[in-house]
C-alpha atoms as a PDB file:
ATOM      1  CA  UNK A   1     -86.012 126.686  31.822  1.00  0.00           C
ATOM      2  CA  UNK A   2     -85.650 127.793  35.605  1.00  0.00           C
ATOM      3  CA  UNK A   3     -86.347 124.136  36.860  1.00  0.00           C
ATOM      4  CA  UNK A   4     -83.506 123.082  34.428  1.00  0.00           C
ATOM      5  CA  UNK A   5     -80.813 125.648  35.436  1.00  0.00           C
ATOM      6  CA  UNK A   6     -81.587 124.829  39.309  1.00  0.00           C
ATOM      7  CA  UNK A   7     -81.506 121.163  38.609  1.00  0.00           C
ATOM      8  CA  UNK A   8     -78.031 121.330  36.838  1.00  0.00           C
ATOM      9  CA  UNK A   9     -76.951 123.758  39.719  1.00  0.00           C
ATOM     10  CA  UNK A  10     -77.225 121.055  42.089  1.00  0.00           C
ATOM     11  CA  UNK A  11     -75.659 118.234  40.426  1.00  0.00           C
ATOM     12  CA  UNK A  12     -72.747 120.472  39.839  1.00  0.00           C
ATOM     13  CA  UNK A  13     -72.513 120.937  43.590  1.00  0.00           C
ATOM     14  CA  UNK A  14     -73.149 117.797  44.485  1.00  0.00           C
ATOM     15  CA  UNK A  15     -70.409 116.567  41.881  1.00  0.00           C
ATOM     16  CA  UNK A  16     -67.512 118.064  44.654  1.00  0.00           C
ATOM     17  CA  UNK A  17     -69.611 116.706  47.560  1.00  0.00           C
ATOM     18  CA  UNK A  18     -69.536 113.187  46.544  1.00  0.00           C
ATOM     19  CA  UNK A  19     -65.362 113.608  45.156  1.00  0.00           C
ATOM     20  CA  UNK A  20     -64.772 115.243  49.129  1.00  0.00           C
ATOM     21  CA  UNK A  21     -66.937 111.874  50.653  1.00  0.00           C
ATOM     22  CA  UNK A  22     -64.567 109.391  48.403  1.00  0.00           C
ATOM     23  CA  UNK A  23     -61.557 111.469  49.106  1.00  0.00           C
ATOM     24  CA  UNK A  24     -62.241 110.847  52.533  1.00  0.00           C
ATOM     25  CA  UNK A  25     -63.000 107.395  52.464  1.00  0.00           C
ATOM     26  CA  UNK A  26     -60.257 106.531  50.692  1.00  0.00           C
ATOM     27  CA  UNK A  27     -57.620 108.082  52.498  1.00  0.00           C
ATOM     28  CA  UNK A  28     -59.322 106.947  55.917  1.00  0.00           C
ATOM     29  CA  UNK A  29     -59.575 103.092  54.322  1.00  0.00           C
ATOM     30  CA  UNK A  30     -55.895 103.525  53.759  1.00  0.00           C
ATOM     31  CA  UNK A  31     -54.432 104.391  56.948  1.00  0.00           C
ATOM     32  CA  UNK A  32     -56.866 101.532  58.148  1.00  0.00           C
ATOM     33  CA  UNK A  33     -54.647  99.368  56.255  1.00  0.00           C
ATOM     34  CA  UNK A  34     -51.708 100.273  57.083  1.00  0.00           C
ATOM     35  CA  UNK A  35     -52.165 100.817  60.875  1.00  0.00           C
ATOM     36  CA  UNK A  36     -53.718  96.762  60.395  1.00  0.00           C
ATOM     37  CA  UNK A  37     -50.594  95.923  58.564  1.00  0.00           C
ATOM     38  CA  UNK A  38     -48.262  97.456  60.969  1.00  0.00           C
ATOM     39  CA  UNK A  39     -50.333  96.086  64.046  1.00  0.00           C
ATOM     40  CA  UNK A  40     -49.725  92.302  62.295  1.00  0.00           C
ATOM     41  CA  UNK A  41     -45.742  92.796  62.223  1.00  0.00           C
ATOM     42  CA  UNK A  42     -45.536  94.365  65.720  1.00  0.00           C
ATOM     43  CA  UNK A  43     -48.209  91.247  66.938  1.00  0.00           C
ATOM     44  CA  UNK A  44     -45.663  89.242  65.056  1.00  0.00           C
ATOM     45  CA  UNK A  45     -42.524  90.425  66.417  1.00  0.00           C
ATOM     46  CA  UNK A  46     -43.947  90.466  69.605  1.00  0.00           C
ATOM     47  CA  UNK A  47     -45.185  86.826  70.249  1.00  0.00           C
ATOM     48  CA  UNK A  48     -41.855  85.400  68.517  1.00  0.00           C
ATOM     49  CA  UNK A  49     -40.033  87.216  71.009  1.00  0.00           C
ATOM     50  CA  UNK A  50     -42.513  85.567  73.960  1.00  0.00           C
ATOM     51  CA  UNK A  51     -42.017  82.271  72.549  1.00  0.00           C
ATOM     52  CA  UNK A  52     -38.242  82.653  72.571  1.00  0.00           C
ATOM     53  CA  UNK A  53     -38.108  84.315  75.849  1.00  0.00           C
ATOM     54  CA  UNK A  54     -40.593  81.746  77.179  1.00  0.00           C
ATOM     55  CA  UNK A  55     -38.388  79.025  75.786  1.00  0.00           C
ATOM     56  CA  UNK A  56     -35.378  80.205  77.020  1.00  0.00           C
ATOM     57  CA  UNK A  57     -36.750  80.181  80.242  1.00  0.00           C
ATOM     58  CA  UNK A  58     -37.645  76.389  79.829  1.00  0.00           C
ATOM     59  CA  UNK A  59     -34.389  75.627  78.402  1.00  0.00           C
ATOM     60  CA  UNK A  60     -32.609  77.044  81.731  1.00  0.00           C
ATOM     61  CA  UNK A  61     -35.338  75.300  83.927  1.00  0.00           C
ATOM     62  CA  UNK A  62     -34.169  72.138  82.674  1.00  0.00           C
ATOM     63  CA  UNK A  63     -30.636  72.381  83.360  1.00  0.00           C
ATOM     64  CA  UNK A  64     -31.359  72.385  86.988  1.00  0.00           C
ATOM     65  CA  UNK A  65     -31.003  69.712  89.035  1.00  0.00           C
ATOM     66  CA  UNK A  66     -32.507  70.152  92.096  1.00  0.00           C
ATOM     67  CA  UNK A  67     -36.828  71.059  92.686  1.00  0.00           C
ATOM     68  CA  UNK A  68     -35.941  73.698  95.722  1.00  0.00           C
ATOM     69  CA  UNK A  69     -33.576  75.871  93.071  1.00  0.00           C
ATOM     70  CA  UNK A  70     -36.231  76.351  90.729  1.00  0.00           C
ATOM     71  CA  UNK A  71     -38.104  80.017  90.898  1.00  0.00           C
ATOM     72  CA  UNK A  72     -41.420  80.325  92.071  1.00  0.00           C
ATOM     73  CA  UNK A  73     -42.981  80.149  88.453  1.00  0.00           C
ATOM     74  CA  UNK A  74     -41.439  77.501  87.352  1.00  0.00           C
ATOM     75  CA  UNK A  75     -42.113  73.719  88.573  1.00  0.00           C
ATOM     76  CA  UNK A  76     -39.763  71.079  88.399  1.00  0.00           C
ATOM     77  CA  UNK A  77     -39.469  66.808  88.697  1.00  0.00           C
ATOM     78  CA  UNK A  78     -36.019  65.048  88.950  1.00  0.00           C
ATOM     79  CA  UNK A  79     -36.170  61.573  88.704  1.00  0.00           C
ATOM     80  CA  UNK A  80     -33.169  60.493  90.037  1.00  0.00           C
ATOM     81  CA  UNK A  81     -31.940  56.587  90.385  1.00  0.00           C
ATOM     82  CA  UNK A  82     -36.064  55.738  90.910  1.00  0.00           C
ATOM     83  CA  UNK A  83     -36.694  58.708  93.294  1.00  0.00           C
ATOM     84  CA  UNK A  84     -38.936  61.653  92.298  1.00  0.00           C
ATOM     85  CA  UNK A  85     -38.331  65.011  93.285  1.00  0.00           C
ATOM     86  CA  UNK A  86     -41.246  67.578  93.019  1.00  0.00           C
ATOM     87  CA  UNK A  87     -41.913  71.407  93.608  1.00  0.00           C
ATOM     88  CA  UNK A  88     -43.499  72.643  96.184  1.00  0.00           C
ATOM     89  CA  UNK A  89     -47.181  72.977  95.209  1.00  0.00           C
ATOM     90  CA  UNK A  90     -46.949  71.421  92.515  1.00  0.00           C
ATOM     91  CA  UNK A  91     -50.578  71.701  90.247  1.00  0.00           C
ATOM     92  CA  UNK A  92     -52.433  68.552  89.900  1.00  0.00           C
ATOM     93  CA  UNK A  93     -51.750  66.812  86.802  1.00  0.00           C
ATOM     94  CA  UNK A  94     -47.727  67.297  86.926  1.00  0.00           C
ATOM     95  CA  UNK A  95     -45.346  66.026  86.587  1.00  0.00           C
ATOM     96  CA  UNK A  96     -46.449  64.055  83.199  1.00  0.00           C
ATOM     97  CA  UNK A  97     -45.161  60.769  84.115  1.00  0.00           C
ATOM     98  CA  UNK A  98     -45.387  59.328  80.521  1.00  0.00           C
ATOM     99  CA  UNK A  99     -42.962  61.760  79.536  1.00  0.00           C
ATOM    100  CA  UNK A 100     -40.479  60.956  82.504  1.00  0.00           C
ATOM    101  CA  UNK A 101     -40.648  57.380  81.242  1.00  0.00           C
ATOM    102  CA  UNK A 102     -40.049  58.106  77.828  1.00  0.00           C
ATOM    103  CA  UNK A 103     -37.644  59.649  78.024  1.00  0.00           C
ATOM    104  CA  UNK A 104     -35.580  57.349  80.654  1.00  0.00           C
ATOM    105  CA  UNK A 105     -36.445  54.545  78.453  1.00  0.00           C
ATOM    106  CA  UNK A 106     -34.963  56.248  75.546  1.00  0.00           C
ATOM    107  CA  UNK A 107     -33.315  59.334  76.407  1.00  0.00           C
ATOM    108  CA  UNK A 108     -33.668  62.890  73.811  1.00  0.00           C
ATOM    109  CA  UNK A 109     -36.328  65.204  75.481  1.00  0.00           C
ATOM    110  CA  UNK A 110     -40.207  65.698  75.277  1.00  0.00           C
ATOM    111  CA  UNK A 111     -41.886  68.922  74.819  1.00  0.00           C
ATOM    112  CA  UNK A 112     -45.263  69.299  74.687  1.00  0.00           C
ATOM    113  CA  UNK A 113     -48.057  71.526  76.367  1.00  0.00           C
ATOM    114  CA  UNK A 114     -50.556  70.592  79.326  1.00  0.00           C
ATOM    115  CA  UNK A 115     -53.596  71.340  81.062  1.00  0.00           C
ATOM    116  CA  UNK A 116     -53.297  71.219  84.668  1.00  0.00           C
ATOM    117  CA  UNK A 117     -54.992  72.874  87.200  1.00  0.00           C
ATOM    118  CA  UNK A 118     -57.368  75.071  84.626  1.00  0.00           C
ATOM    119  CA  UNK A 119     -53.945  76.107  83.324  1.00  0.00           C
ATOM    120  CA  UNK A 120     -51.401  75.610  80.065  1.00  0.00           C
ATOM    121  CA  UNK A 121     -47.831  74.980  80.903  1.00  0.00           C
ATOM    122  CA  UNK A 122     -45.336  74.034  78.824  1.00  0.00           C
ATOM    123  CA  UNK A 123     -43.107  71.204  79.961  1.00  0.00           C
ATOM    124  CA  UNK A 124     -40.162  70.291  78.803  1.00  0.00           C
ATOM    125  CA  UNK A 125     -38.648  66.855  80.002  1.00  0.00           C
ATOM    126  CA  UNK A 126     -35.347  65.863  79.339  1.00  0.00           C
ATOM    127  CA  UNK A 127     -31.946  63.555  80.572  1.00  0.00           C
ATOM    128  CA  UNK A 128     -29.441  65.388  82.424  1.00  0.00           C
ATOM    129  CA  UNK A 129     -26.987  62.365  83.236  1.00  0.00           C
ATOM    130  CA  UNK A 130     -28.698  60.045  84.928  1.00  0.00           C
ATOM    131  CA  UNK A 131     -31.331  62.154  86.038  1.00  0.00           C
ATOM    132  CA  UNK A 132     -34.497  62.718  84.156  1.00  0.00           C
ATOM    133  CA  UNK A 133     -35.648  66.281  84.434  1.00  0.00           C
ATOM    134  CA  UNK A 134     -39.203  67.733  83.480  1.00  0.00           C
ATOM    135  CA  UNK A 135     -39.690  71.909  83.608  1.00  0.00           C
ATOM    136  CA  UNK A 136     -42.785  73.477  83.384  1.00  0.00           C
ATOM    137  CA  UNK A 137     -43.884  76.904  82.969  1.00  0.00           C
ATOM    138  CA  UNK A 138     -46.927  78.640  83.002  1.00  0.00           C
ATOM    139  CA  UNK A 139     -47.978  79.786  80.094  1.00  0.00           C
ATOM    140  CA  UNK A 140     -50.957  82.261  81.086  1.00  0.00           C
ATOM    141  CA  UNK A 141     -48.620  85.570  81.736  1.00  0.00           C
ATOM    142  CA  UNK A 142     -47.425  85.192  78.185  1.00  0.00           C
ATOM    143  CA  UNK A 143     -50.763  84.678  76.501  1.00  0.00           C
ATOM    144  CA  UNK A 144     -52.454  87.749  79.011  1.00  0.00           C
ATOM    145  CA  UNK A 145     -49.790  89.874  76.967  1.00  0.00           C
ATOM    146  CA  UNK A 146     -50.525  88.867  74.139  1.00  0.00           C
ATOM    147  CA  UNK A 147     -53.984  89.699  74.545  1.00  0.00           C
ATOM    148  CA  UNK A 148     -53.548  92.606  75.862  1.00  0.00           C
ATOM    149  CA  UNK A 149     -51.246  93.864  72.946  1.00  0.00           C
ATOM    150  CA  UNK A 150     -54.184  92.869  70.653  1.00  0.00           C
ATOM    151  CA  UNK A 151     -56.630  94.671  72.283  1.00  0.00           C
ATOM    152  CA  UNK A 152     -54.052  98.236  72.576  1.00  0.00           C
ATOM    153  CA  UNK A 153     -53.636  97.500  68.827  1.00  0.00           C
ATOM    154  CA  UNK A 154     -57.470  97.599  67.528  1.00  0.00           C
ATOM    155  CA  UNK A 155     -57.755 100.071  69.629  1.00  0.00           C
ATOM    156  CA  UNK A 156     -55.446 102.490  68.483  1.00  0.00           C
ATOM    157  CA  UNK A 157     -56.516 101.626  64.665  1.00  0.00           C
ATOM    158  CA  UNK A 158     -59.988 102.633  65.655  1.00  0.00           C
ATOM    159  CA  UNK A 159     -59.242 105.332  67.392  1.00  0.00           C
ATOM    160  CA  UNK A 160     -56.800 106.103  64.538  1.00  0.00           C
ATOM    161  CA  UNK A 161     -59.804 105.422  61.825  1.00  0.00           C
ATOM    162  CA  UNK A 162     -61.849 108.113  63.823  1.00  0.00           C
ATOM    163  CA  UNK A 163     -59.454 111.048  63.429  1.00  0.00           C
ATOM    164  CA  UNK A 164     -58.423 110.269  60.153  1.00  0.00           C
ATOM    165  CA  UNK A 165     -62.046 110.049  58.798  1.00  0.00           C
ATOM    166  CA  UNK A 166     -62.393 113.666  60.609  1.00  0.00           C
ATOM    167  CA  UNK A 167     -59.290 114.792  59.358  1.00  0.00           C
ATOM    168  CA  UNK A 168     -59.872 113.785  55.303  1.00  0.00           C
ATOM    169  CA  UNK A 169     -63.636 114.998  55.893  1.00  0.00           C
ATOM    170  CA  UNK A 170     -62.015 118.665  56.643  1.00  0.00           C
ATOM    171  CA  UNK A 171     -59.389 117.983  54.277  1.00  0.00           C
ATOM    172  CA  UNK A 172     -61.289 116.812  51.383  1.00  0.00           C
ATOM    173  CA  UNK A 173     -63.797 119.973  51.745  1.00  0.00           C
ATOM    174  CA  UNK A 174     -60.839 122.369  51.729  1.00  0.00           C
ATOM    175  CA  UNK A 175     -59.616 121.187  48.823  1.00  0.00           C
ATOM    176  CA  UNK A 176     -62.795 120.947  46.893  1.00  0.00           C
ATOM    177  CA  UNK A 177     -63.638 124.252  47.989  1.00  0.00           C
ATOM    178  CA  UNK A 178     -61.736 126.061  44.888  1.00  0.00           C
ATOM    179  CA  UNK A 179     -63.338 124.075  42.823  1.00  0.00           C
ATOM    180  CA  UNK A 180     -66.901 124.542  44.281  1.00  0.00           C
ATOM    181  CA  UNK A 181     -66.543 128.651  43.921  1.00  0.00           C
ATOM    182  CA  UNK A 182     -64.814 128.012  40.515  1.00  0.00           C
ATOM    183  CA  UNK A 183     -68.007 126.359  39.265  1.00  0.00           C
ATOM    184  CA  UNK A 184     -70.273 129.240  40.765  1.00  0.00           C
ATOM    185  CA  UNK A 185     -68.240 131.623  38.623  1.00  0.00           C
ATOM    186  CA  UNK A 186     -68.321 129.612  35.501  1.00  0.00           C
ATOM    187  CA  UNK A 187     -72.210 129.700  36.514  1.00  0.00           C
ATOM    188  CA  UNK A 188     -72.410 133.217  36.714  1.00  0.00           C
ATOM    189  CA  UNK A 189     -70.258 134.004  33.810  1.00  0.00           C
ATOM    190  CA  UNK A 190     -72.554 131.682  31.880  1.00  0.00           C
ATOM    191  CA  UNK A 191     -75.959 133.000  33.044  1.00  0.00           C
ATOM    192  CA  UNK A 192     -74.266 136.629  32.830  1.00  0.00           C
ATOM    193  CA  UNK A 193     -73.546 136.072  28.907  1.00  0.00           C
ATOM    194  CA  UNK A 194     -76.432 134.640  28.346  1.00  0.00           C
ATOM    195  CA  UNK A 195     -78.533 137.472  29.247  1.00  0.00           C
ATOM    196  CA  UNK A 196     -76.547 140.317  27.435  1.00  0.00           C
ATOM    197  CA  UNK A 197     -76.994 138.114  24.455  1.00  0.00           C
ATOM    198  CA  UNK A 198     -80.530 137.748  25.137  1.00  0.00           C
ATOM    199  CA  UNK A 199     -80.974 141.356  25.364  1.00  0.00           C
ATOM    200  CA  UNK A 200     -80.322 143.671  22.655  1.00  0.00           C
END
């Protein structure tokens, strides 16, 4: 009869353990979520406003006419009445001649990105008149943000994951604590009336 009452003692008390454990792990999987689903609009926001600022940037390159105006970043080729004007320093593998002669045979604009030098630029080669003008920007800075905004973002769900599993641990027992010393009364209330009724 002992063994019984001891046995049913501890399931009762572990009833409010396990409800604090899913407590926890359900509010902590939550805020998991919505940290990830806040960190996916913020990584979204944040490279379309790269890709437009990086484009703008292109956009501008290409209206210039002239290799020596361009900034240091940015390397340009005017072809101009069969004369081609480079950059200074300009990374192997630029200009992309197929694209100047593409588009001087039929004009519009190519875009398109390269590998050149172990590095991604994005060119953008257009008519200006009668020159033919090809931008291109590295694209490296851009994509090191990027990264590095994806890294700050796990991060700081992790870290977040950690002291909200802390915080609905201590949390969850708090609240299950009323219940926990309301059982032990019912127990002893129980036991109590059982024994006056058990003795005469």
């Amino acid at each position: 009869m002992k063994r019984r009452w001891f046995q049913t003692e501890r399931g009762n008390d572990a009833d409010p353990r396990r409800a604090a454990r899913r407590l926890a792990v359900q509010f902590t999987a939550l805020i998991v979520v919505l940290l990830s689903l806040t960190g996916v609009v913020v990584y979204y926001l944040a490279a379309a406003g790269a890709e437009q600022a990086l484009q703008d940037r292109l956009d501008s390159a290409a209206a210039l006419n002239n290799p020596r105006d361009a900034p240091l970043d940015i390397f340009l080729a005017v072809y101009d009445r069969g004369r081609l004007s480079v950059s200074r320093d300009m990374p192997a593998g630029l200009p992309v001649e197929s694209s100047l002669a593409a588009v001087a045979a039929g004009g519009g604009e190519v875009e398109e990105t390269v590998e050149a030098s172990g590095t991604t630029f994005r060119v953008l080669t257009r008519a200006d008149g009668r020159d033919i003008v090809q931008a291109a920007i590295d694209t490296s800075e851009t994509r090191g943000q990027l990264d590095r905004l994806v890294l700050a973002l796990v991060s700081a769900v992790l870290l977040s994951a950690v002291v909200a599993a802390l915080f609905s641990a201590v949390a969850a027992r708090a609240a299950m604590r009323p219940l926990v010393e309301a059982l032990a009364l019912q127990r002893r209330f129980v036991s109590d009336a059982g024994h006056e009724l058990r003795t005469p």
